[in-house]
Protein backbone atom coordinates (compact mmCIF):
# COMPACT_ATOMS: atom_id res chain seq x y z
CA UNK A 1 -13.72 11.84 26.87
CA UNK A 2 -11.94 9.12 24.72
CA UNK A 3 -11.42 10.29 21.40
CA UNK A 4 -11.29 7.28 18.82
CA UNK A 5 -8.49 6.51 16.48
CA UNK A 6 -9.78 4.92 13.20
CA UNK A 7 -8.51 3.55 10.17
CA UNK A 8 -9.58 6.22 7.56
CA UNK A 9 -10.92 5.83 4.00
CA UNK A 10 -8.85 7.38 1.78
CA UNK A 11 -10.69 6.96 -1.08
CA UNK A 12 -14.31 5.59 -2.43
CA UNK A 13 -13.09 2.63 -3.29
CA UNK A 14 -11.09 1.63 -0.21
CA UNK A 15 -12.62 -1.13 1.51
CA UNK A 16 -9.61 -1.84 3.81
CA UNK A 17 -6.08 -0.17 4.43
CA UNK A 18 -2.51 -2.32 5.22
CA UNK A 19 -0.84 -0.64 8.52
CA UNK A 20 2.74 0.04 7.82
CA UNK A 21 4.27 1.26 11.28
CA UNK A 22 2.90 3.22 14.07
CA UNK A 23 4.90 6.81 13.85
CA UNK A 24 3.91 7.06 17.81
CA UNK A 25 4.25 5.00 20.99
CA UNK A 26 1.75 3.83 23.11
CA UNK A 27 1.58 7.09 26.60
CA UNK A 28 2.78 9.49 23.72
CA UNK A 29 1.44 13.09 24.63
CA UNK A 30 0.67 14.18 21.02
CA UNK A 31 -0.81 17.61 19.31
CA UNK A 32 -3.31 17.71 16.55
CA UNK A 33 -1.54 17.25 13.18
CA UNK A 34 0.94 14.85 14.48
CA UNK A 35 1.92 11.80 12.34
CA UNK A 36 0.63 8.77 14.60
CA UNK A 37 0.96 5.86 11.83
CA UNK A 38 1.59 5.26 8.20
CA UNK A 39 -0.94 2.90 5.89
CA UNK A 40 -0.97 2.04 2.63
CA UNK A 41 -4.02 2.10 0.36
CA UNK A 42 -4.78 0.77 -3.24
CA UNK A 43 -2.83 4.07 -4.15
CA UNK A 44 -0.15 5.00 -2.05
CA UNK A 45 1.83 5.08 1.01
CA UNK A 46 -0.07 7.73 3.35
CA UNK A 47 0.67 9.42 6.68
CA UNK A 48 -2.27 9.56 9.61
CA UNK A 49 -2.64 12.97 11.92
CA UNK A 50 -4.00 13.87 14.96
CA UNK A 51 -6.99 14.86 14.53
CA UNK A 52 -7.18 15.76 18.46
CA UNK A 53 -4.96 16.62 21.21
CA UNK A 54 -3.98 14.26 24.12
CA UNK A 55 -2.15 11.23 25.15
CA UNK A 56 -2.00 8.01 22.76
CA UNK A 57 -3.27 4.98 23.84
CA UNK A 58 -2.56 2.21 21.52
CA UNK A 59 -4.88 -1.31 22.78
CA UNK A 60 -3.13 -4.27 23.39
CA UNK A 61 -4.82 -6.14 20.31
CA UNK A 62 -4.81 -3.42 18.13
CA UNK A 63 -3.84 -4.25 14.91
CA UNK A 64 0.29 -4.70 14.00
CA UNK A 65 2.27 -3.86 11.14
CA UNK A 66 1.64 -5.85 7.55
CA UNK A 67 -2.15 -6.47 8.58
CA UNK A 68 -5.03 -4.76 6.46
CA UNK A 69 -7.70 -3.17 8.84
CA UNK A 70 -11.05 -2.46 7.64
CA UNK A 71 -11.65 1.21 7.44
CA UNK A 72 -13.47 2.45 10.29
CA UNK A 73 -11.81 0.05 12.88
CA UNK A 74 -10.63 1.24 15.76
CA UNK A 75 -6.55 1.55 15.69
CA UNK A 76 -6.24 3.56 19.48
CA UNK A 77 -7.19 6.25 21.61
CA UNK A 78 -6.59 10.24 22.52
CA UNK A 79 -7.11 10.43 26.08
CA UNK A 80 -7.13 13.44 28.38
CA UNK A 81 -4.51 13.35 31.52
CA UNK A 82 -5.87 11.03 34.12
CA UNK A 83 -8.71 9.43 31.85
CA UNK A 84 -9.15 5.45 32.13
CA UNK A 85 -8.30 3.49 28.99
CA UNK A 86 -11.40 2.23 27.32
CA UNK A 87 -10.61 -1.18 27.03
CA UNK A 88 -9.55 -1.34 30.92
CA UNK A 89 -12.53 -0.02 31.95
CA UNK A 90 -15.03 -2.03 30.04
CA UNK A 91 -12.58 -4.89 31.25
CA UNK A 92 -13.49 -3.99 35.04
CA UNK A 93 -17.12 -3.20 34.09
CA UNK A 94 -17.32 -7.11 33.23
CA UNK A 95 -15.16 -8.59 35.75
CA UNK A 96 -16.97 -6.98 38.73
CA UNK A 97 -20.12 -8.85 40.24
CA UNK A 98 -23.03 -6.61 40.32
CA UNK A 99 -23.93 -6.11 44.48
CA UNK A 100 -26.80 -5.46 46.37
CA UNK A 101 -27.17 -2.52 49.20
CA UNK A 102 -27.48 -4.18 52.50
CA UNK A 103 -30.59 -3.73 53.90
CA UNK A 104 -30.70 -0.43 56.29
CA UNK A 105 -31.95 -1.18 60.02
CA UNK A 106 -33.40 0.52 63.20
CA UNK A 107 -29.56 2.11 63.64
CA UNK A 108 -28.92 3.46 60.38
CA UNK A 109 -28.91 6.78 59.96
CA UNK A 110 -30.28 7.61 56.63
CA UNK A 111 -27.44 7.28 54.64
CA UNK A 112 -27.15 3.31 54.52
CA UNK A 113 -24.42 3.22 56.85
CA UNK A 114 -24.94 2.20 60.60
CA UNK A 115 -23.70 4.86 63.50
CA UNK A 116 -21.15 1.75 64.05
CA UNK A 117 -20.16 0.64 60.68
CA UNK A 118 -17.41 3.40 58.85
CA UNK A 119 -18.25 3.93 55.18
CA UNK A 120 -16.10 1.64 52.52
CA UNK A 121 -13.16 2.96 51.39
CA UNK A 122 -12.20 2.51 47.37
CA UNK A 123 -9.18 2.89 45.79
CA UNK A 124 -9.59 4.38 41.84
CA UNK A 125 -7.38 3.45 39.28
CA UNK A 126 -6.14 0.45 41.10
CA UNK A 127 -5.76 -1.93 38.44
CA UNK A 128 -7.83 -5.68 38.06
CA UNK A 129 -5.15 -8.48 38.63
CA UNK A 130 -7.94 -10.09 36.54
CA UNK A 131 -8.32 -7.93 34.30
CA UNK A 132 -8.84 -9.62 30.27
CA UNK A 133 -8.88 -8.04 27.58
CA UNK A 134 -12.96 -8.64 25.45
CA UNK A 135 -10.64 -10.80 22.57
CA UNK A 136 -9.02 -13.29 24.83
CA UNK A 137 -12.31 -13.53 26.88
CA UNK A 138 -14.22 -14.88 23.78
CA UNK A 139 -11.41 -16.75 22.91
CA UNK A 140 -10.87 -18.59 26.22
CA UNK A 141 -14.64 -19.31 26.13
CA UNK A 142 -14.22 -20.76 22.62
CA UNK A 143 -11.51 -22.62 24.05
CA UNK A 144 -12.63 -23.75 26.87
CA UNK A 145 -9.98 -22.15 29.05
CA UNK A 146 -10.61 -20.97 32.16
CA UNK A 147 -9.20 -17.40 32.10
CA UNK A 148 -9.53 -16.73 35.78
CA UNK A 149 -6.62 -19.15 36.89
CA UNK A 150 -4.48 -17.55 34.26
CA UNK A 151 -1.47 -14.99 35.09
CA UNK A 152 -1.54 -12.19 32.05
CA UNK A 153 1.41 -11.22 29.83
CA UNK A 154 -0.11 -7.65 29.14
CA UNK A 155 0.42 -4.46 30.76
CA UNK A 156 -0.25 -4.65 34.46
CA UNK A 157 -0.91 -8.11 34.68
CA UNK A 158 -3.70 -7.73 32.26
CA UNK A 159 -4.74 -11.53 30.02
CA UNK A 160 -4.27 -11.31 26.28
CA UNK A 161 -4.94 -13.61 23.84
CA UNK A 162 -1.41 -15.23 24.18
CA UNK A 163 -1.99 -16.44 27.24
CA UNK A 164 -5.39 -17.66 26.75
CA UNK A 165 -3.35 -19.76 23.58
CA UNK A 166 -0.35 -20.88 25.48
CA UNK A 167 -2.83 -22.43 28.19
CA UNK A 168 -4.96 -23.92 26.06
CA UNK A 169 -1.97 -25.98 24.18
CA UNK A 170 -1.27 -29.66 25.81
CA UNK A 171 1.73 -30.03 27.86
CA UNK A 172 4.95 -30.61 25.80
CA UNK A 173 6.04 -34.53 26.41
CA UNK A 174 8.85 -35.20 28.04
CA UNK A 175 11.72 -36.36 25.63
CA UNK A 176 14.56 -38.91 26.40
CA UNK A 177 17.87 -38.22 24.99
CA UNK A 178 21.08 -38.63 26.38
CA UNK A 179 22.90 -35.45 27.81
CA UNK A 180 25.68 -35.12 25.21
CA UNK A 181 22.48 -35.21 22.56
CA UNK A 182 21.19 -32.33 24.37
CA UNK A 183 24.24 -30.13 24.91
CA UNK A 184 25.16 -30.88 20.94
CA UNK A 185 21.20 -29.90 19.95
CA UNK A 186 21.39 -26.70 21.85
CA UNK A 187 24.59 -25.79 20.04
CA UNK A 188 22.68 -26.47 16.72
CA UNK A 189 19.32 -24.87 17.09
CA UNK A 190 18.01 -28.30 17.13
CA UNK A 191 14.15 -28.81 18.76
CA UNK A 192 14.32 -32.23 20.83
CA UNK A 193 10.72 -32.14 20.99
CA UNK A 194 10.24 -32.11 17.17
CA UNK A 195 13.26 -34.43 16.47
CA UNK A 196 11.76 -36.74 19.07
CA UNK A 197 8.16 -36.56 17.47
CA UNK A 198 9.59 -37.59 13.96
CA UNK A 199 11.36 -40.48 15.08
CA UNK A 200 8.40 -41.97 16.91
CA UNK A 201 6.91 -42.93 13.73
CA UNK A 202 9.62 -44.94 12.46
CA UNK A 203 12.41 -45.81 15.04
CA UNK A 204 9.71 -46.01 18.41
CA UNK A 205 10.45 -43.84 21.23
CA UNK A 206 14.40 -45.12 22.28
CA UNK A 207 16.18 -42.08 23.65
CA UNK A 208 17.85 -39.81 21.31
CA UNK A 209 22.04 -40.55 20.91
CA UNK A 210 24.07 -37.04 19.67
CA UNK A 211 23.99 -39.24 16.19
CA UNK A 212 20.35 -38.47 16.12
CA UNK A 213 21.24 -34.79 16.76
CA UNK A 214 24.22 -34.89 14.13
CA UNK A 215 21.88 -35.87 11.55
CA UNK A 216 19.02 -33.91 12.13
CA UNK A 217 21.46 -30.68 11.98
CA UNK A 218 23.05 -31.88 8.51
CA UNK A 219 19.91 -31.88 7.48
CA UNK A 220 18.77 -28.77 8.68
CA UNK A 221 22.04 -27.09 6.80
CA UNK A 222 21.41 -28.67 3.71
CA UNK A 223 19.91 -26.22 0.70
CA UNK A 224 16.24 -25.95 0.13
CA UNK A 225 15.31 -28.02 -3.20
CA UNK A 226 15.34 -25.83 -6.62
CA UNK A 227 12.25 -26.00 -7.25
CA UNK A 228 10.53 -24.74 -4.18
CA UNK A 229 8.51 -21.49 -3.90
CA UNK A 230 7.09 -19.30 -1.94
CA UNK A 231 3.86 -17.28 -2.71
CA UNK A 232 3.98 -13.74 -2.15
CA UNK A 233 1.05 -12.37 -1.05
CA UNK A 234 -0.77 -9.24 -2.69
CA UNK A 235 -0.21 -5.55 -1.87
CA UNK A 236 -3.35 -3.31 -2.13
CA UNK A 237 -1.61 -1.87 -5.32
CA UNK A 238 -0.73 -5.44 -6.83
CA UNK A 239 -4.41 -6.11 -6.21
CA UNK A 240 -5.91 -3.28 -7.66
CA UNK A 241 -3.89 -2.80 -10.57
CA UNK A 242 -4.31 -6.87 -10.96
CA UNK A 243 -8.32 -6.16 -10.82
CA UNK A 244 -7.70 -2.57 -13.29
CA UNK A 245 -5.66 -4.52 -15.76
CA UNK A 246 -8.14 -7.39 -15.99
CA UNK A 247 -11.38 -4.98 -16.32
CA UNK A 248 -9.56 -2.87 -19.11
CA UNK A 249 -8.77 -6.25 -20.87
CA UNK A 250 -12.28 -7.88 -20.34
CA UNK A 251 -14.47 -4.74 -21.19
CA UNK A 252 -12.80 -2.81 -23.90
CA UNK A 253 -12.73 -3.68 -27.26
CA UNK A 254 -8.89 -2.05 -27.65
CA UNK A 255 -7.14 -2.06 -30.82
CA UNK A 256 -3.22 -0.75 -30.94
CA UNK A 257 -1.98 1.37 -34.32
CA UNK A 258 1.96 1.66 -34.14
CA UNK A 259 3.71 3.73 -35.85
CA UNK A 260 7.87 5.47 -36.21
CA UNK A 261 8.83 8.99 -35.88
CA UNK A 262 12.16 10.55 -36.47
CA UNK A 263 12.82 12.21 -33.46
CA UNK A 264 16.02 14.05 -34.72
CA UNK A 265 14.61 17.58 -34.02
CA UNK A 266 13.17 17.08 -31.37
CA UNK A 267 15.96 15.13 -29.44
CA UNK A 268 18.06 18.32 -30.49
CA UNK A 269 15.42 20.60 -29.34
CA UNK A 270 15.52 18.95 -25.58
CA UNK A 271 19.43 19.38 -25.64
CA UNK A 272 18.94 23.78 -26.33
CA UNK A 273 16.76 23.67 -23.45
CA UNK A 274 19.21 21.44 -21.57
CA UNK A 275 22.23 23.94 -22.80
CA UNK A 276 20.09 27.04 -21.75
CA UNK A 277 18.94 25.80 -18.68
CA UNK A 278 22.57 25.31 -17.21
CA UNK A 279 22.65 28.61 -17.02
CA UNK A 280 19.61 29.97 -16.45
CA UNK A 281 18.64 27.18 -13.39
CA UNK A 282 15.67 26.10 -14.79
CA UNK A 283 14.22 22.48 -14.85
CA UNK A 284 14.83 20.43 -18.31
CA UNK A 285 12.07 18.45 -19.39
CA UNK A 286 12.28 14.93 -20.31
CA UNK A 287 10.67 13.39 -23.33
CA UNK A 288 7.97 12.17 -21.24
CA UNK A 289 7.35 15.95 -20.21
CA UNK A 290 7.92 17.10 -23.98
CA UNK A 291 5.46 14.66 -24.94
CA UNK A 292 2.81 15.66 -22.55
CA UNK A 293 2.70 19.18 -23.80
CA UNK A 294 2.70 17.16 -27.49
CA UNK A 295 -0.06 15.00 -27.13
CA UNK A 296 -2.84 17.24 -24.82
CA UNK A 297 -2.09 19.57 -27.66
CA UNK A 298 -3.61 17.03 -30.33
CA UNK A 299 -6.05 16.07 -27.86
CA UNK A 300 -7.81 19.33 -28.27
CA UNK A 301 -7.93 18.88 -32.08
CA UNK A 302 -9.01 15.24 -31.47
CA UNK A 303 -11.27 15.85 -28.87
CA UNK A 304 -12.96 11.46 -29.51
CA UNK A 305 -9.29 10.29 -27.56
CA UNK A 306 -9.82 12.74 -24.77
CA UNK A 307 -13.32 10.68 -24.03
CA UNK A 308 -15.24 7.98 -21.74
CA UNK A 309 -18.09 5.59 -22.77
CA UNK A 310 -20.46 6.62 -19.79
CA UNK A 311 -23.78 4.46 -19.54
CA UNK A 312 -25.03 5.08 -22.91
CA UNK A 313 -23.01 8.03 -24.09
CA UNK A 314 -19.31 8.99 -25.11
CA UNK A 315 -18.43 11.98 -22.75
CA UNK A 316 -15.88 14.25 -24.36
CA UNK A 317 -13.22 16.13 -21.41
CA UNK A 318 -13.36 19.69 -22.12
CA UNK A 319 -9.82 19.53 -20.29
CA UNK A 320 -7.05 17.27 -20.92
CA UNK A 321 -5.64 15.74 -17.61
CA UNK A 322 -2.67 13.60 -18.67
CA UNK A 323 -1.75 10.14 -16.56
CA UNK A 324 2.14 9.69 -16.31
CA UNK A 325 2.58 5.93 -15.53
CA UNK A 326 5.51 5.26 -13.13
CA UNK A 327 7.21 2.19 -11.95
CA UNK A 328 7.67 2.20 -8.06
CA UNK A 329 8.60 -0.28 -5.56
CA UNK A 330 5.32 -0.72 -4.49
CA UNK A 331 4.15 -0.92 -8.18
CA UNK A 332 2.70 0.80 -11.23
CA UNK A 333 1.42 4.34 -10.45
CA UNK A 334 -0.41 6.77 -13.04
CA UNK A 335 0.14 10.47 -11.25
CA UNK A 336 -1.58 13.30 -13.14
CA UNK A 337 -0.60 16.23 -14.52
CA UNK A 338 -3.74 18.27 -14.75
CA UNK A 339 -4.83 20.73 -17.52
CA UNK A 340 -1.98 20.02 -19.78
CA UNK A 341 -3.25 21.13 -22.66
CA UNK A 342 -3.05 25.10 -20.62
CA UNK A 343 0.66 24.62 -19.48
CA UNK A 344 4.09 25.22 -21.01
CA UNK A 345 6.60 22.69 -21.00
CA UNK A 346 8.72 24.05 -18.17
CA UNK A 347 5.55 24.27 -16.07
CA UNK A 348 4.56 20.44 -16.79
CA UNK A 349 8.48 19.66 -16.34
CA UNK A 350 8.55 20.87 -12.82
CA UNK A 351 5.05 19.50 -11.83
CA UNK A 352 5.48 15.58 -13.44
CA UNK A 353 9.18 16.24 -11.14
CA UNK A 354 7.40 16.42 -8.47
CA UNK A 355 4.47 13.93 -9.06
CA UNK A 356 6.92 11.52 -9.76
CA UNK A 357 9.45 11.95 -6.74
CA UNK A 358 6.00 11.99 -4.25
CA UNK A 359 4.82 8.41 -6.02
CA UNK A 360 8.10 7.16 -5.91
CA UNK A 361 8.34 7.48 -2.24
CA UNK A 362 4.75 6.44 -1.63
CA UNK A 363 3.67 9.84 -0.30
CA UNK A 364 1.27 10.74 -3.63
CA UNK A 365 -1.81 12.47 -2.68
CA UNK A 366 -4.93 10.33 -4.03
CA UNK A 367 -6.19 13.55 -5.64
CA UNK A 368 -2.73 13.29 -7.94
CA UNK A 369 -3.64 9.78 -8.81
CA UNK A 370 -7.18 9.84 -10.16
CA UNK A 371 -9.07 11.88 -12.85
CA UNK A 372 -6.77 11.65 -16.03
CA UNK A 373 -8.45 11.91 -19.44
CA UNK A 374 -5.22 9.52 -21.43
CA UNK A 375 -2.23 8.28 -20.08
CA UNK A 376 1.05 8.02 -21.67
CA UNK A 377 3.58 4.61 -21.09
CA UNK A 378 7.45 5.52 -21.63
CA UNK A 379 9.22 1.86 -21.77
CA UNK A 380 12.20 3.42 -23.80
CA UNK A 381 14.59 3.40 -20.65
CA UNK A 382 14.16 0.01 -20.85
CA UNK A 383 15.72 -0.42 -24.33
CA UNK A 384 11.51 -1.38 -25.48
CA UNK A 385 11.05 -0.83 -29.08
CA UNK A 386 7.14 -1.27 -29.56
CA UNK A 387 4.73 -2.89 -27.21
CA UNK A 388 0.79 -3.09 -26.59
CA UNK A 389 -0.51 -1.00 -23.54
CA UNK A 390 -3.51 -1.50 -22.14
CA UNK A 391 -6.07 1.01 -21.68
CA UNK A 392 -6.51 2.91 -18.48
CA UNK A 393 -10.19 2.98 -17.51
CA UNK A 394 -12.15 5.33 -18.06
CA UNK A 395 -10.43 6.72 -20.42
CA UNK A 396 -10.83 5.18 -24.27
CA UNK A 397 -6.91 5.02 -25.45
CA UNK A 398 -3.43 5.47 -24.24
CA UNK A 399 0.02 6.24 -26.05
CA UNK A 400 2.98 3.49 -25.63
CA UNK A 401 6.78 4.98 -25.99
CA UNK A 402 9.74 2.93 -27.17
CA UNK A 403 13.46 3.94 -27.06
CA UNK A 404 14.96 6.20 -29.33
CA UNK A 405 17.75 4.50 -31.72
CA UNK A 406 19.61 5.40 -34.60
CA UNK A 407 19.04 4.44 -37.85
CA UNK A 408 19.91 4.56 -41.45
CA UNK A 409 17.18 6.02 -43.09
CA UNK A 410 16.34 7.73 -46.95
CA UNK A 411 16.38 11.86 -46.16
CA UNK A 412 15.40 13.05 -49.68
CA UNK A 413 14.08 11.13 -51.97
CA UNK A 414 14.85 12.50 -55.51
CA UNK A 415 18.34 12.72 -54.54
CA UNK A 416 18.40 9.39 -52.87
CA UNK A 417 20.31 10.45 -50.08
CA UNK A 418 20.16 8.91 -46.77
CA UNK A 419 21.67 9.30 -43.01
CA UNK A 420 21.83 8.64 -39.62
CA UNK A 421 18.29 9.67 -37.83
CA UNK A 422 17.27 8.94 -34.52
CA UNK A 423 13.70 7.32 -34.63
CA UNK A 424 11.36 6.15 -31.97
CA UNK A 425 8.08 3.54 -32.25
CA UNK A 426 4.94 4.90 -30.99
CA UNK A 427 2.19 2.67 -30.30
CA UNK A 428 -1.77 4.22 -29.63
CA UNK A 429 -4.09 1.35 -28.09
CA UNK A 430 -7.44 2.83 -28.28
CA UNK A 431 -11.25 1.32 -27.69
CA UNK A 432 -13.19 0.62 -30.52
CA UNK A 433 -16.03 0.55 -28.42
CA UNK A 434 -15.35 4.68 -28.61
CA UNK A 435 -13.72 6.10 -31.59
CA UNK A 436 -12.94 4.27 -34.90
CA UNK A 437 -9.80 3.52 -36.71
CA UNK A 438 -9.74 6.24 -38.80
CA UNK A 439 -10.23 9.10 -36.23
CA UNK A 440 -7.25 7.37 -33.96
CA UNK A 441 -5.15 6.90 -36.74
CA UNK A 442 -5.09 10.40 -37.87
CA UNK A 443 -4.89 11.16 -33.80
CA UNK A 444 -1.38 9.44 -34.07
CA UNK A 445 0.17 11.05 -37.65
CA UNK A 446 -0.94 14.11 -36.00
CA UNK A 447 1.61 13.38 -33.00
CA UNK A 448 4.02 11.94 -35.23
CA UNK A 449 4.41 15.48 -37.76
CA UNK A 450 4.34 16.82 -34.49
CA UNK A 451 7.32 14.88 -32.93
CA UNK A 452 9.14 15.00 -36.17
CA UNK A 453 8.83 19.06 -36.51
CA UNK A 454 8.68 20.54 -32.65
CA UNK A 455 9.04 24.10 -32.80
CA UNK A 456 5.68 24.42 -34.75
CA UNK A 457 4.32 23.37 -31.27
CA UNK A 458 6.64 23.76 -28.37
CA UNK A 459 5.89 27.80 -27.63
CA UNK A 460 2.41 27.75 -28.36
């Protein structure tokens, strides 16, 4: 029995998934767990198994590359060796005229066959010359085509919608142009038919001369104006970070607290990890990861920033998942590193490496994108003093990074001296709706004593 091949849902939200390219061909034999076709959600880039054994059939209008499928559509078939192709054999179903038994006489012998008359023969698997596919049919009868005069495109012979498209277009009109015009506007790339059609309106319908041809390929070569554009069309993560961004802005009341640390200490700190773990082979943490271990520390002594308004009530995370957002070429992503607040810093090092690398290439599971309690921003890389984040929803605030830069600044001040210190802006946006000013602003001089002074936190 057919086995269907559907677009899955990946996730509660997902409504519809974009196909990026079958991983299969259409008579593959393929085992269960085989990759047969790669979508992309409102999260990431995913691979599609087998979830059955058997040979792929893929229809002929099944859906191509760049279109978004709804989920539960049918994308193609598992079939057993020998088994008819569904869409083939609902195909001959329709095509083939129901018939009456003849009526038996004095000389038949029981069986509906006379003592004269052999028994009909019939071929299986022979395929319909007129076979159409259920999609061209309603189209020709939309059309008003009739299909049955038709010779198909598909696989053996079979009608697809091309065809039913190609015949129901008028015959192109016969255009009148000299023979040099038309060896010159093959040359070119120039359409006599459409060169012919805009002349009609303003020159009448005089045969075309190759100066006709000459200027309709100077044309053709000449540089699209400055000003034109061309509108690219949304990508399920466009779209739903488009629709996040805009719900976050619209429904929170979020105000941002910024703030500068002197990251001196802790800048040295990251290079004796870096030193020892040359020769030790482990993985060096980046501030990002550094800061992660930071800030679900603090979380558990500010337990209002690890929270979501719920309904009626302010739910306060027992655990402190921590969102990492990344830029990709598909888009923002927010992977999660889970229970941060229980994990040392190599430990969150070597899982946010590999959260990162899988988002990156669009393989993230959509359990590593969901469920984070606050998310931390790190613009510094892109030379991004101070900025405004928006708040990830559900949660109720989220910590902006700028770059570290040196700066003179006052050391001690009874002595007056000053020096070089390397200092980085912090900026907390947080929903007032939530937690008040005061609780978030102590919240982010925690993190900053903590930035400035690292060891008191680093191994604990």
């Amino acid at each position: 029995m057919a086995v269907e091949v559907v677009m899955p849902r990946m996730g509660w939200t997902m409504e519809t998934g974009r196909l990026v390219e079958w991983l299969k061909h259409d008579g593959d034999r393929v085992q269960v767990g085989e990759n047969l076709f790669t979508i992309e959600s409102d999260k990431a880039v995913l691979e599609v198994e087998a979830i059955d054994s058997g040979i792929l059939r893929i229809p002929p209008d099944a859906p191509t590359p760049d279109v978004d499928v709804k989920v539960g559509a049918t994308m193609a078939y598992l079939l057993q060796p020998g088994e008819a192709v569904p869409w083939q054999a609902a195909a001959t179903k329709l095509d083939t005229p129901a018939t009456t038994p003849p009526p038996r006489d004095a000389g038949s012998d029981g069986h509906g066959a006379t003592a004269n008359e052999p028994a009909p023969s019939t071929v299986l698997g022979e395929p319909d010359k007129r076979a159409i596919s259920p999609r061209a049919r309603r189209i020709a009868r939309e059309m008003d085509v009739d299909w049955q005069t038709l010779s198909g495109s598909g696989k053996h012979g079979r009608i697809v919608e091309r065809d039913v498209r190609a015949a129901s277009q008028p015959p192109a009109p016969t255009v009148r142009a000299t023979p040099l015009a038309r060896r010159v506007a093959a040359e070119t790339g120039i359409d006599l038919a459409e060169l012919a059609a805009a002349r009609s309106a303003t020159q009448g319908s005089k045969h075309i001369s190759r100066a006709d041809v000459d200027a309709a390929a100077a044309s053709k070569m000449a540089p699209p104006p400055i000003d034109q554009t061309a509108p690219a069309p949304l990508t399920p993560i466009r779209r739903l970070t488009a629709e996040r961004m805009a719900t976050s802005a619209h429904t929170t009341a979020p105000v941002t607290l910024t703030t500068e640390a002197d990251v001196t200490e802790l800048v040295e700190l990251r290079a004796k990890i870096k030193a020892d773990a040359d020769s030790a082979a482990q993985s060096v943490p980046s501030y990002t990861d550094l800061l992660t271990r930071l800030v679900a520390l603090a979380l558990r002594d500010h337990p209002a920033l690890n929270a979501t308004l719920r309904d009626d009530a302010i739910v306060l995370h027992s655990a402190v998942h921590i969102g990492v957002a990344v830029d990709t070429e598909r888009g923002l992503m927010v992977p999660v590193v889970r229970d941060a607040h229980s994990k040392s810093v190599g430990q969150i090092a070597i899982e946010s490496a590999r959260l990162v690398e899988q988002a990156r290439l669009g393989r993230a599971a959509p359990d590593d994108l969901r469920g984070s309690t606050f998310t931390i921003t790190n613009l510094g890389m892109y030379e991004i003093d101070a900025f405004t984040p928006i708040i990830n929803l559900p949660e109720c605030a989220i910590l902006g990074v700028g770059r570290i830069v040196p700066r003179l600044q006052l050391i001690n001040e009874v002595t007056e001296k000053v020096g070089v210190r390397k200092m980085m802006a912090l900026s907390l946006t947080f929903d007032h709706r939530v937690v008040d000013g005061a609780p978030a602003a102590r919240f982010l001089q925690q993190i900053k004593r903590w930035i400035e002074h690292p060891y008191s936190w680093v191994t604990r």
